[in-house]
N, C-alpha and C. Protein backbone atom coordinates (compact mmCIF):
# COMPACT_ATOMS: atom_id res chain seq x y z
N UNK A 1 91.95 132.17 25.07
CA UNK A 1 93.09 131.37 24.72
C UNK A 1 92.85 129.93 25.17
N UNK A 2 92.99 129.18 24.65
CA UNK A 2 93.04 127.67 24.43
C UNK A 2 94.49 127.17 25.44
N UNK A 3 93.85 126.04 26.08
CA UNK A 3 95.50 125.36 26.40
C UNK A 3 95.89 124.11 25.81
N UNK A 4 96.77 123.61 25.94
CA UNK A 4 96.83 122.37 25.30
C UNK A 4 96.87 121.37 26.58
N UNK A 5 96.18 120.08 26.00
CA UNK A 5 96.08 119.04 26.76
C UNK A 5 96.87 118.49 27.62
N UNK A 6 97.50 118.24 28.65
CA UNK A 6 98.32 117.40 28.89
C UNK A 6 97.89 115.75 28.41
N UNK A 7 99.06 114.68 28.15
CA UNK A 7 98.97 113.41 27.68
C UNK A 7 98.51 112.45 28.92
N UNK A 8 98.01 111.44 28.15
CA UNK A 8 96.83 110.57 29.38
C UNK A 8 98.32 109.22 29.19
N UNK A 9 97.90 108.91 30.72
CA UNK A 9 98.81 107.48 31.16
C UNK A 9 98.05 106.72 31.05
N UNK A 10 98.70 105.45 31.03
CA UNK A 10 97.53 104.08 30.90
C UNK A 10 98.24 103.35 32.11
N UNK A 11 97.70 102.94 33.05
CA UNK A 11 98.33 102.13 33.81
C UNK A 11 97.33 100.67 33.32
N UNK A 12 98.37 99.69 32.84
CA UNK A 12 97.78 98.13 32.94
C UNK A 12 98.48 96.94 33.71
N UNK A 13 98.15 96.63 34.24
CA UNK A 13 98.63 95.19 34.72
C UNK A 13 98.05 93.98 34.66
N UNK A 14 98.53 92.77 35.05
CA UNK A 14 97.77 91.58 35.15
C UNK A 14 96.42 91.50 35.62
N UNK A 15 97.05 91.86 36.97
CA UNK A 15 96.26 91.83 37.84
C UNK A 15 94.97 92.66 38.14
N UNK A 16 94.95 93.81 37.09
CA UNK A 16 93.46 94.19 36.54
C UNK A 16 92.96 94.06 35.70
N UNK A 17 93.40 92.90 34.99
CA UNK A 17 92.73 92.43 33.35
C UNK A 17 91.13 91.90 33.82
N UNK A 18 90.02 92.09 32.95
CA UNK A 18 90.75 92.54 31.64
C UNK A 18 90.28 94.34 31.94
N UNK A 19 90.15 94.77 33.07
CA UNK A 19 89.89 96.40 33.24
C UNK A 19 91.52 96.95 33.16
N UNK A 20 91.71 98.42 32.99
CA UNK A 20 93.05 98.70 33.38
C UNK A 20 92.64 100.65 33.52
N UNK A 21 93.59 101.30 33.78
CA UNK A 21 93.17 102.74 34.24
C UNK A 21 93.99 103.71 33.12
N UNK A 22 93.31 104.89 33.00
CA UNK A 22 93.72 105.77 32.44
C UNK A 22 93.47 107.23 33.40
N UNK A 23 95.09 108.25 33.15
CA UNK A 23 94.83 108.75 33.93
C UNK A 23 95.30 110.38 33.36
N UNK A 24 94.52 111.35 33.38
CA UNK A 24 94.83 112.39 32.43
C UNK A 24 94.72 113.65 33.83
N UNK A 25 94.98 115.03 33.55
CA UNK A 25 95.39 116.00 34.59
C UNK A 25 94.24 116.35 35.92
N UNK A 26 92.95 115.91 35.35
CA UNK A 26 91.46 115.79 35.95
C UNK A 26 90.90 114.49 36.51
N UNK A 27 91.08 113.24 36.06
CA UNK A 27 90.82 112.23 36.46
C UNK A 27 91.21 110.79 36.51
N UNK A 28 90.96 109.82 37.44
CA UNK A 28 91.30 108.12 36.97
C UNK A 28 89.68 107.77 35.70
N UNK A 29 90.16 107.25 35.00
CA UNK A 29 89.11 106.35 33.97
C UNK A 29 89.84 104.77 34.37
N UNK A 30 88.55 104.18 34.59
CA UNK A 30 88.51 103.03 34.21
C UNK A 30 87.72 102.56 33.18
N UNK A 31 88.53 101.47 32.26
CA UNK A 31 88.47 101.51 31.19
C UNK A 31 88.60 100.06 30.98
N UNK A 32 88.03 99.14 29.94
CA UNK A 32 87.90 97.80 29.15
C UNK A 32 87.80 97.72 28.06
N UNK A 33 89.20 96.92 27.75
CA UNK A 33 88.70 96.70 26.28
C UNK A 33 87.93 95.39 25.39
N UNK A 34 87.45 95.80 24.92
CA UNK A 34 85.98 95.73 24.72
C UNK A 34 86.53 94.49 23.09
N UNK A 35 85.80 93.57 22.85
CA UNK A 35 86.44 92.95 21.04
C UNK A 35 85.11 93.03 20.27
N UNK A 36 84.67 93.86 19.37
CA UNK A 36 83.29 93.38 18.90
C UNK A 36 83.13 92.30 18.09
N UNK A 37 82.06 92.03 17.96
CA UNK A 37 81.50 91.34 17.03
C UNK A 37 81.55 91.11 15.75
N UNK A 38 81.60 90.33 14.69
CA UNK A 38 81.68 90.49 13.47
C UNK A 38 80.72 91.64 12.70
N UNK A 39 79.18 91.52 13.64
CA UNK A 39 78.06 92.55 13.42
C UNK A 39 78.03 93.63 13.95
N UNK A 40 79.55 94.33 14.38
CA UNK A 40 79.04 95.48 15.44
C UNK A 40 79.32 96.62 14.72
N UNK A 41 78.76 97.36 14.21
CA UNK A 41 79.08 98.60 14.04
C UNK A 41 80.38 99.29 13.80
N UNK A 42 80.99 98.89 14.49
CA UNK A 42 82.43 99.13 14.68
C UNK A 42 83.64 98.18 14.00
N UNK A 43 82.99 96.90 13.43
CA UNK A 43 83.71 96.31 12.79
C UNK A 43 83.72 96.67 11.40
N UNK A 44 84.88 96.49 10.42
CA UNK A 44 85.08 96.99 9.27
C UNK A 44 84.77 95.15 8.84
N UNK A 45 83.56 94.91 7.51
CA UNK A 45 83.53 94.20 6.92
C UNK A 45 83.73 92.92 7.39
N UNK A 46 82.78 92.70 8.72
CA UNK A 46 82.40 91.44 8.83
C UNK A 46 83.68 90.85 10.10
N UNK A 47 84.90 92.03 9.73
CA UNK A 47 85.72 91.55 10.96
C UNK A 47 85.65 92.22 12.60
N UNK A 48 85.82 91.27 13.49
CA UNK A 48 85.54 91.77 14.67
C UNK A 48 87.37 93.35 15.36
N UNK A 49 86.72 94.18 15.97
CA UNK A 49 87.79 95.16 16.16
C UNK A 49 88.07 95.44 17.30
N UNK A 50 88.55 95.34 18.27
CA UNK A 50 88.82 95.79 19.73
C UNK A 50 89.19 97.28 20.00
N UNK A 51 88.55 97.97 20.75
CA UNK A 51 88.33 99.45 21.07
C UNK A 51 87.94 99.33 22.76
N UNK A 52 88.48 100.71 23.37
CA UNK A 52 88.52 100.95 24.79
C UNK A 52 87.05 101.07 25.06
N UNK A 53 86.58 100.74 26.24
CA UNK A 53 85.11 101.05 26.90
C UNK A 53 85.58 102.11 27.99
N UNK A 54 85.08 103.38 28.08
CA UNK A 54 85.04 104.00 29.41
C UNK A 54 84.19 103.66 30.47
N UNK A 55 84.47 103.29 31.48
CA UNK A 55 83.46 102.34 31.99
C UNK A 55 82.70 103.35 33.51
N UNK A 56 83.97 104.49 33.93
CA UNK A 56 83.77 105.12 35.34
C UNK A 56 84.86 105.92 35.42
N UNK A 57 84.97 107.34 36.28
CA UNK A 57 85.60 108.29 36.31
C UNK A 57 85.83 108.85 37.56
N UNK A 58 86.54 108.62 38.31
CA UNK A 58 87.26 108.87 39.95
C UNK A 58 87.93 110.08 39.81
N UNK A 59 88.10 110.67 41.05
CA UNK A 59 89.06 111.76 41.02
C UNK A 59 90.40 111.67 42.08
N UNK A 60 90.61 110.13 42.52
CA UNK A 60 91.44 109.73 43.17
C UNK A 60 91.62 107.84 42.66
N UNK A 61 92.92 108.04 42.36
CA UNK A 61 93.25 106.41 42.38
C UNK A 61 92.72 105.43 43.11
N UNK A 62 93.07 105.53 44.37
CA UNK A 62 92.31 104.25 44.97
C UNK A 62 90.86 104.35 44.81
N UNK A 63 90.01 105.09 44.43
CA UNK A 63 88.41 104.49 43.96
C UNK A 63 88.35 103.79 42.42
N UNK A 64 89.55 104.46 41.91
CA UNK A 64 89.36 103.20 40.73
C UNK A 64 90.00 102.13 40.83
N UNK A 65 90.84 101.82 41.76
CA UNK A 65 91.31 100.47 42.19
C UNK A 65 90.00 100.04 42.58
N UNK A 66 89.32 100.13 43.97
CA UNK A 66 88.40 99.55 44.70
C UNK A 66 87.43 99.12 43.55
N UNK A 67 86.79 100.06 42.42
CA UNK A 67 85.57 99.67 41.35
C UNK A 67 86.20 98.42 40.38
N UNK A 68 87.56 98.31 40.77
CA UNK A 68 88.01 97.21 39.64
C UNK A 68 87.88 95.87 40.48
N UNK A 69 88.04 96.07 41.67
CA UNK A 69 88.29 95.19 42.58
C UNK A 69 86.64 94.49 42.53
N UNK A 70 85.79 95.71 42.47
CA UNK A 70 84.44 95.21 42.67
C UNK A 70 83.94 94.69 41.41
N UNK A 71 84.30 95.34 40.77
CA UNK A 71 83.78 94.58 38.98
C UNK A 71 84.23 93.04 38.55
N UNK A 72 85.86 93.19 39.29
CA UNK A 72 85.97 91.25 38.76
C UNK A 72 85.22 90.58 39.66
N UNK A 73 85.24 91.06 40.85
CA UNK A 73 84.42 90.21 41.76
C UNK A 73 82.58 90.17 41.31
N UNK A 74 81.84 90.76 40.72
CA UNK A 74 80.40 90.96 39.81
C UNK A 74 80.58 89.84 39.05
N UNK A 75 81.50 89.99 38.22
CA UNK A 75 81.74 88.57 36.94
C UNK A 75 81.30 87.36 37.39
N UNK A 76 81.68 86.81 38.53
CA UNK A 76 81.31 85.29 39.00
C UNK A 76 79.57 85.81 39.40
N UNK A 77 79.46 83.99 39.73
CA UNK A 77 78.31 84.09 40.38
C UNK A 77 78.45 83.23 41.43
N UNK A 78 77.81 83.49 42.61
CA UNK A 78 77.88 83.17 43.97
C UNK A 78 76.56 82.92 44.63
N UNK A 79 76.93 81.66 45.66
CA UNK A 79 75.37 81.17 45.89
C UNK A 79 75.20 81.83 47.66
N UNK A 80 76.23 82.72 47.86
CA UNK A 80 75.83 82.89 49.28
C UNK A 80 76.78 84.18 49.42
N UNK A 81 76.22 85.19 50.33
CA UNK A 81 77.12 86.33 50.52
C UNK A 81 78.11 86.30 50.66
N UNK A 82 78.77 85.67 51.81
CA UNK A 82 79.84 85.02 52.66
C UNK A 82 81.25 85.00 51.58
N UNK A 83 80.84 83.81 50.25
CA UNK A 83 81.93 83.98 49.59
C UNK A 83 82.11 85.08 48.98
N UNK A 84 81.00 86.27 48.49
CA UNK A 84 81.36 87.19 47.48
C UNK A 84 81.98 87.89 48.51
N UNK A 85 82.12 88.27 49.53
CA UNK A 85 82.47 89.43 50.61
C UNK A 85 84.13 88.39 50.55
N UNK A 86 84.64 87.48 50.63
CA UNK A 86 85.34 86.73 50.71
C UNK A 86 86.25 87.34 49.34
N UNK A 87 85.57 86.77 48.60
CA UNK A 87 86.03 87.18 47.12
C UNK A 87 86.44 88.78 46.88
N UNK A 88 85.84 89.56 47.10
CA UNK A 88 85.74 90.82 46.75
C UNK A 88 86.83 91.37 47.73
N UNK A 89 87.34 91.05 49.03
CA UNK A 89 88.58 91.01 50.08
C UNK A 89 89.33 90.93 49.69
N UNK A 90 89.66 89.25 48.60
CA UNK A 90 91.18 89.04 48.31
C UNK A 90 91.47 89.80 47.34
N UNK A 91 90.61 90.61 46.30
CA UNK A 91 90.85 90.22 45.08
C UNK A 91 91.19 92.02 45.48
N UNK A 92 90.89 92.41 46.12
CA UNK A 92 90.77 94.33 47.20
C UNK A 92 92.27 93.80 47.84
N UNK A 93 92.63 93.20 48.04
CA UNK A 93 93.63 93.21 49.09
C UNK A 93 94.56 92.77 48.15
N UNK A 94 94.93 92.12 47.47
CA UNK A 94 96.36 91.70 46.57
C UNK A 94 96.04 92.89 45.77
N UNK A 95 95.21 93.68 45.33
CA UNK A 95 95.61 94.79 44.64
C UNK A 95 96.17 95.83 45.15
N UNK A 96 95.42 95.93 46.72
CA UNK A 96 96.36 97.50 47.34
C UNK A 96 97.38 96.63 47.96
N UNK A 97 97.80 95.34 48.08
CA UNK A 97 99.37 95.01 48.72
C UNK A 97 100.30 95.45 47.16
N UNK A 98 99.99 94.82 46.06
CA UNK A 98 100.74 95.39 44.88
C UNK A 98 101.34 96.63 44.87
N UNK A 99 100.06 97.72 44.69
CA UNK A 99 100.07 99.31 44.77
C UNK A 99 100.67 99.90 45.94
N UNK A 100 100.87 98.97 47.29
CA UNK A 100 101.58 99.78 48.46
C UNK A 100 103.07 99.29 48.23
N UNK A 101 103.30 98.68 47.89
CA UNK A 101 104.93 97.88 47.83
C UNK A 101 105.30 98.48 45.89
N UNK A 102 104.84 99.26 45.30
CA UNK A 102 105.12 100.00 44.80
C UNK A 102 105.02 101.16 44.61
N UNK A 103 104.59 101.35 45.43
CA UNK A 103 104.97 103.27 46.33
C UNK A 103 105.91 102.96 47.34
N UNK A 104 106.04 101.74 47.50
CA UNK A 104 107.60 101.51 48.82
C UNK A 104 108.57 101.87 47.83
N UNK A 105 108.83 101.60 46.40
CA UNK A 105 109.82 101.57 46.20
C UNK A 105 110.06 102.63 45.22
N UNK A 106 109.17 103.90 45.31
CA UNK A 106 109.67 105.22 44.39
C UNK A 106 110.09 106.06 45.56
């Protein structure tokens, strides 16, 4: 016998653009959406189409917070450790102050 799926959540916010999470009875996905190209495969006739990227698969929320935290912080480029460890702090820390002050208030 077969079961049926339970339905997947999308959690998005600002503040993980442009990544955001999906979250179904087994796991967090983190996920990007992605705009192709006029040439991609995926575009119909020359026009470009936007579709989800699965990017990584946690089995607890806060590791897909932390990989988002670490991925915007990858995007730049940095000429010395100091700031990326800097960078990768704030950008880790205004996300779990967000996520704790909204578990304060359920």
């Amino acid at each position: 016998m077969t079961t049926k799926r339970k339905s997947i959540q999308t959690i998005t916010d600002p503040l993980l653009e442009p990544y955001f999470i999906t979250k179904d009875e087994y796991s967090f996905a983190v996920k990007q959406n992605v705009k192709s190209d006029a040439g991609h495969f995926r575009s119909k006739k020359g026009t470009p189409k936007t579709y989800e990227k699965s990017l990584f698969y946690y089995p607890h929320f806060e590791q897909a917070i932390q990989k988002i935290a670490k991925l915007k912080v990858e995007n730049g480029n940095y000429n010395n450790l100091e700031k990326y460890i800097e960078d990768y702090e704030l950008i880790s820390n205004q996300i779990k102050i967000y996520t704790d002050e909204l578990r304060s208030t359920i």
